[in-house]
N, C-alpha and C. Protein backbone atom coordinates (compact mmCIF):
# COMPACT_ATOMS: atom_id res chain seq x y z
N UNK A 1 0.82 -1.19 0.00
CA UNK A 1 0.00 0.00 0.00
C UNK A 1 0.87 1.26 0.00
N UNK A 2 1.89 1.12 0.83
CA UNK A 2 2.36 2.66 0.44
C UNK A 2 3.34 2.87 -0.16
N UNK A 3 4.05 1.67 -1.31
CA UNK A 3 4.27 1.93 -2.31
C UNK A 3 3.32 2.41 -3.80
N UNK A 4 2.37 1.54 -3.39
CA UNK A 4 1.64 2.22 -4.65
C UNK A 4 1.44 3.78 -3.67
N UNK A 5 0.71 4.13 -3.10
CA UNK A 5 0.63 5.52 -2.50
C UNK A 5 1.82 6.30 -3.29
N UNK A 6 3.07 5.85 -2.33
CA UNK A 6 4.15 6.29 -2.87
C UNK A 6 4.00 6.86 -4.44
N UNK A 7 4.15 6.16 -5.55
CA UNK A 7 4.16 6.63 -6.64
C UNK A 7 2.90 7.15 -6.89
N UNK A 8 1.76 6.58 -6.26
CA UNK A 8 0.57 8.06 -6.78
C UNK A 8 1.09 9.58 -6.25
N UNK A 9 1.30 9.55 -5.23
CA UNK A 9 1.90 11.00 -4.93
C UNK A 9 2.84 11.75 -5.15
N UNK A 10 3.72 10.47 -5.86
CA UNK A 10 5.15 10.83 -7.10
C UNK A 10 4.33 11.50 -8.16
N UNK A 11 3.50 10.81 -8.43
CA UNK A 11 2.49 11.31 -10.04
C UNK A 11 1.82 12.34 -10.01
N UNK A 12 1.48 12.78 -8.72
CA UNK A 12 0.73 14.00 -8.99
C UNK A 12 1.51 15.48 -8.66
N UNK A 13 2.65 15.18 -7.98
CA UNK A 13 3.72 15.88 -7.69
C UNK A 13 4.08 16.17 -8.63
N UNK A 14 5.04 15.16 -9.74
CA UNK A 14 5.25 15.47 -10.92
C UNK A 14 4.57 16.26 -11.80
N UNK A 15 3.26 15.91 -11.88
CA UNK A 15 2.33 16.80 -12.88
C UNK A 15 2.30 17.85 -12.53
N UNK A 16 2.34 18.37 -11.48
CA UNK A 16 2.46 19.57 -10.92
C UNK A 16 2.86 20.69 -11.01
N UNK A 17 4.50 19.66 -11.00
CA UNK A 17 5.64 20.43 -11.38
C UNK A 17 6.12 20.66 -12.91
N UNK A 18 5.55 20.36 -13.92
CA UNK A 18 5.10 19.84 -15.09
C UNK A 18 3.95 21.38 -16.21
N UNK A 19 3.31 21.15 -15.13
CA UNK A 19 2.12 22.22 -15.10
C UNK A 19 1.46 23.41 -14.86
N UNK A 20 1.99 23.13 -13.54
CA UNK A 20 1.92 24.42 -12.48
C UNK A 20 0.69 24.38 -12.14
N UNK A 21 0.31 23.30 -12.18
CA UNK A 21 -0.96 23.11 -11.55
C UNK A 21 -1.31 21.80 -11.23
N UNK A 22 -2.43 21.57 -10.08
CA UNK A 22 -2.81 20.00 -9.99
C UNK A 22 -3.58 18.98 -10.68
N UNK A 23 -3.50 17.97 -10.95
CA UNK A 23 -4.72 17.33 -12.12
C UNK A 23 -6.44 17.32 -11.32
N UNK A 24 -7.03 17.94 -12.49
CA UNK A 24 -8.78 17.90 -12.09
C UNK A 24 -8.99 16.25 -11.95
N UNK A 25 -8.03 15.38 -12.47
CA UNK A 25 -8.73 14.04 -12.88
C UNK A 25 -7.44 13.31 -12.44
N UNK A 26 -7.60 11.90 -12.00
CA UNK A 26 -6.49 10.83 -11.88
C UNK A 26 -6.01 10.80 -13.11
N UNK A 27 -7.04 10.74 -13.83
CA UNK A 27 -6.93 10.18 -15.51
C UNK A 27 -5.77 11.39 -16.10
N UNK A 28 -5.83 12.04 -15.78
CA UNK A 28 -4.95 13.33 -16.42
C UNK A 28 -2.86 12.64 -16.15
N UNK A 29 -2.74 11.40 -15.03
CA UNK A 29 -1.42 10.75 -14.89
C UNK A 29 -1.09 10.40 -15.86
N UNK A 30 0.16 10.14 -15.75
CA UNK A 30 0.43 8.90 -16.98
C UNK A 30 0.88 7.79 -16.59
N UNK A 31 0.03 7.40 -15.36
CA UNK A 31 0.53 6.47 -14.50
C UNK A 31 -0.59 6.17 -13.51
N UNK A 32 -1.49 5.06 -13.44
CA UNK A 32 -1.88 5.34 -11.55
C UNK A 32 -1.35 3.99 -11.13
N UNK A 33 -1.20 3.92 -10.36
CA UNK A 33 -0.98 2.61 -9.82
C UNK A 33 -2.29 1.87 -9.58
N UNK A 34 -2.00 0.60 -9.22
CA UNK A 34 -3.30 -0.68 -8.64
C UNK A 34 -3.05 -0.11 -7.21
N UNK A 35 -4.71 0.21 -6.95
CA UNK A 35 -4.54 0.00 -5.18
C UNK A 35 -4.31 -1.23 -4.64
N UNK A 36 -3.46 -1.68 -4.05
CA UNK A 36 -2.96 -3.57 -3.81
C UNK A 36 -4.65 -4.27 -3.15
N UNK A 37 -5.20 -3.26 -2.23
CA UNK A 37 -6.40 -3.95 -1.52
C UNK A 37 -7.39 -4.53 -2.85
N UNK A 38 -7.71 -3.17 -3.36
CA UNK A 38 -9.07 -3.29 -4.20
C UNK A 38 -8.62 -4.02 -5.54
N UNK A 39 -7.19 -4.17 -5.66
CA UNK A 39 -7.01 -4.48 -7.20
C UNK A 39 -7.70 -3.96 -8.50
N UNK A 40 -8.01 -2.65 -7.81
CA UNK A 40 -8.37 -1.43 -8.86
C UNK A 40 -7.92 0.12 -9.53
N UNK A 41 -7.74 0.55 -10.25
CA UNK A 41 -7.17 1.81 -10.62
C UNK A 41 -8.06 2.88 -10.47
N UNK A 42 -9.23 2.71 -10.19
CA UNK A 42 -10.53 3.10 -9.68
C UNK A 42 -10.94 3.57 -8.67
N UNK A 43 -10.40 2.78 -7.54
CA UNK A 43 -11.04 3.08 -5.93
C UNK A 43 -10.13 3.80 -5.26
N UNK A 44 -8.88 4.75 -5.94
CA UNK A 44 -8.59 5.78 -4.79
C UNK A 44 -9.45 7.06 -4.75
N UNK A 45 -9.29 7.11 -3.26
CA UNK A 45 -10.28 8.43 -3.03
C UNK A 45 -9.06 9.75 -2.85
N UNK A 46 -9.27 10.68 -3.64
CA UNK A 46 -8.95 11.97 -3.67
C UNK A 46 -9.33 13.23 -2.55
N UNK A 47 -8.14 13.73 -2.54
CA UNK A 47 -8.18 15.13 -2.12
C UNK A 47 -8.48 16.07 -2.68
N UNK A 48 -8.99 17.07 -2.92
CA UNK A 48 -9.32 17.97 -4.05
C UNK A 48 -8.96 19.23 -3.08
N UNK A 49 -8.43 20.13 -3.85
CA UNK A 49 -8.07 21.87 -3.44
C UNK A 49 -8.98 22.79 -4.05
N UNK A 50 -9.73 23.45 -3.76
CA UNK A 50 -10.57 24.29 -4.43
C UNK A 50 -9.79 25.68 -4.50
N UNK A 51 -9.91 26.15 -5.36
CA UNK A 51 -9.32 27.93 -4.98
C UNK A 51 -10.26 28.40 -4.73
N UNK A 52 -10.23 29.41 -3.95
CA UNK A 52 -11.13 31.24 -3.95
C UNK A 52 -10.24 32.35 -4.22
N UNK A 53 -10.68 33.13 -4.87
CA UNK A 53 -10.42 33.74 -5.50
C UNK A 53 -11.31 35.25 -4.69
N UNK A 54 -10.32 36.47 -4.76
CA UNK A 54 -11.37 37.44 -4.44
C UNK A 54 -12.48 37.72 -4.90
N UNK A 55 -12.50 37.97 -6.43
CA UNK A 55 -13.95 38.06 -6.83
C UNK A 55 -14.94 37.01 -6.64
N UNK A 56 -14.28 36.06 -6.00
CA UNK A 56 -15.70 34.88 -5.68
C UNK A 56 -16.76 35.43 -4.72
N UNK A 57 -16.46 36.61 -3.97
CA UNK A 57 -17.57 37.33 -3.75
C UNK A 57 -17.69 38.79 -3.35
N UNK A 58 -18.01 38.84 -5.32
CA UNK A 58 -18.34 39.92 -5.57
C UNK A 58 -19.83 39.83 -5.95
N UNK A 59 -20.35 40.76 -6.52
CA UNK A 59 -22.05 40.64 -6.94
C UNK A 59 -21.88 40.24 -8.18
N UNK A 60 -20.61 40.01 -9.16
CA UNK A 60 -20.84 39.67 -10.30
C UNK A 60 -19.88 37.72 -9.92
N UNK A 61 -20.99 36.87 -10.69
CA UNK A 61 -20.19 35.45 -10.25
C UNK A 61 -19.32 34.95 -11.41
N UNK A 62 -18.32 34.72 -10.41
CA UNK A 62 -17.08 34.35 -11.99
C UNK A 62 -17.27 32.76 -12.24
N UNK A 63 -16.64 32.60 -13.29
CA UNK A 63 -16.99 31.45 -13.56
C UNK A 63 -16.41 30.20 -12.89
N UNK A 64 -17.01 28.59 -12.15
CA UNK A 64 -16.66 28.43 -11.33
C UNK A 64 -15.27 27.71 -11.61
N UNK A 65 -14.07 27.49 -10.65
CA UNK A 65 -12.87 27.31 -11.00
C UNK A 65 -13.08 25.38 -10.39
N UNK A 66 -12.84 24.56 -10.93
CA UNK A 66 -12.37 23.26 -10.98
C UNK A 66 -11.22 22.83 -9.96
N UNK A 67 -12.14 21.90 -9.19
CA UNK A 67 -11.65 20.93 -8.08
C UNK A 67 -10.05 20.84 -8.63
N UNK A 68 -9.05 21.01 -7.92
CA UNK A 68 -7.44 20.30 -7.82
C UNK A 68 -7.11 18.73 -7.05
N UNK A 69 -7.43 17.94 -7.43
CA UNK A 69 -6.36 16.78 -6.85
C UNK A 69 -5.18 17.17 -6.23
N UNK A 70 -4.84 17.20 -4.82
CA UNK A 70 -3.40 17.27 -4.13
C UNK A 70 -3.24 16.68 -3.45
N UNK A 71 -4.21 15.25 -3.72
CA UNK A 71 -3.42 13.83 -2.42
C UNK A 71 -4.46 12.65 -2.52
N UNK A 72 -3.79 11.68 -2.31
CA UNK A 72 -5.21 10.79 -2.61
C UNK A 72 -5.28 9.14 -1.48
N UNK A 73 -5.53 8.73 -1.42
CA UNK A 73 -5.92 8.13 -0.08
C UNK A 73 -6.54 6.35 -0.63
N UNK A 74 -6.18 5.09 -0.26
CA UNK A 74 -6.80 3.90 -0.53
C UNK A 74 -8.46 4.23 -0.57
N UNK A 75 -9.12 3.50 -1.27
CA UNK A 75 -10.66 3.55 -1.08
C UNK A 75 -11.11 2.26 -0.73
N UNK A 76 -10.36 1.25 -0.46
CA UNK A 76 -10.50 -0.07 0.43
C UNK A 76 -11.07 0.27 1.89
N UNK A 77 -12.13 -0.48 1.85
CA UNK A 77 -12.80 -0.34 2.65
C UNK A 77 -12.12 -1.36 4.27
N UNK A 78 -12.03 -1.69 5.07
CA UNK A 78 -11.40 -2.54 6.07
C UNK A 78 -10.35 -2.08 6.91
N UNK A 79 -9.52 -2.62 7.37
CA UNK A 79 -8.44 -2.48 8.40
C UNK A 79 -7.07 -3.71 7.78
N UNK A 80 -5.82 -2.49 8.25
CA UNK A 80 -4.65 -3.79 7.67
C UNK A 80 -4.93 -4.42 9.36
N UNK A 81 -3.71 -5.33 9.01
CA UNK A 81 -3.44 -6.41 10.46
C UNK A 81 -2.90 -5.91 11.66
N UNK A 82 -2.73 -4.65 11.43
CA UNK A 82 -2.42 -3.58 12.83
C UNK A 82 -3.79 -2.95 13.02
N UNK A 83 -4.64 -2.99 12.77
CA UNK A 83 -6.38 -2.32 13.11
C UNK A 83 -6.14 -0.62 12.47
N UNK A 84 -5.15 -0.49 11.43
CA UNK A 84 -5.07 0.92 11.20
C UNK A 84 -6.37 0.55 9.78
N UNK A 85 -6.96 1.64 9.34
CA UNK A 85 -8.04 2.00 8.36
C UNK A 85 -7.25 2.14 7.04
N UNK A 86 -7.67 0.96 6.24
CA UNK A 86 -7.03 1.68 4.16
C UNK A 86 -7.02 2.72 4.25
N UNK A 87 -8.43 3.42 4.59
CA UNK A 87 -8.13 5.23 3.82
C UNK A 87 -7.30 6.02 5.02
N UNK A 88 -6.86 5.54 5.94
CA UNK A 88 -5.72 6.34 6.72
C UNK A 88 -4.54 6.40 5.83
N UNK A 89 -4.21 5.26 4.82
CA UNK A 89 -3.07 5.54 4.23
C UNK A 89 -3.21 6.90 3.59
């Protein structure tokens, strides 16, 4: 588990630094790893960064700015063999 972690958070780091910005989407990697629990590329759960922006409240509404991915977390549901929680990783 926290090797794959490991390189998801290599991957979005990278893109980052790449970009100058965070990916709206996993899909935007060029890489995700298998979560080892779920044996899926699917079930990590994300962090998302929202910006605000000053004019976010003003009387005129800007247009809205798109969720950032900046960390992402197992979506395996259970406990490893120490009673710690998947999505604690």
């Amino acid at each position: 588990m926290r090797a794959a972690l490991t390189q998801l958070r290599s991957e979005i780091a990278t893109y980052y630094a790449k970009n100058h910005r965070y990916p709206q989407s996993l899909n935007e990697l060029p890489a995700i790893p298998v979560d080892p629990i779920t044996h899926s590329k699917t079930t990590w759960r994300t962090t998302v960064q929202e910006n605000v922006r000053v004019d976010d409240f003003s009387s005129v509404a800007p247009p809205p700015s798109s969720p950032q991915i900046v960390d992402a977390h197992s979506g395996a549901p259970g406990t490893d063999l120490n009673g710690r929680a998947w999505s604690d990783y």
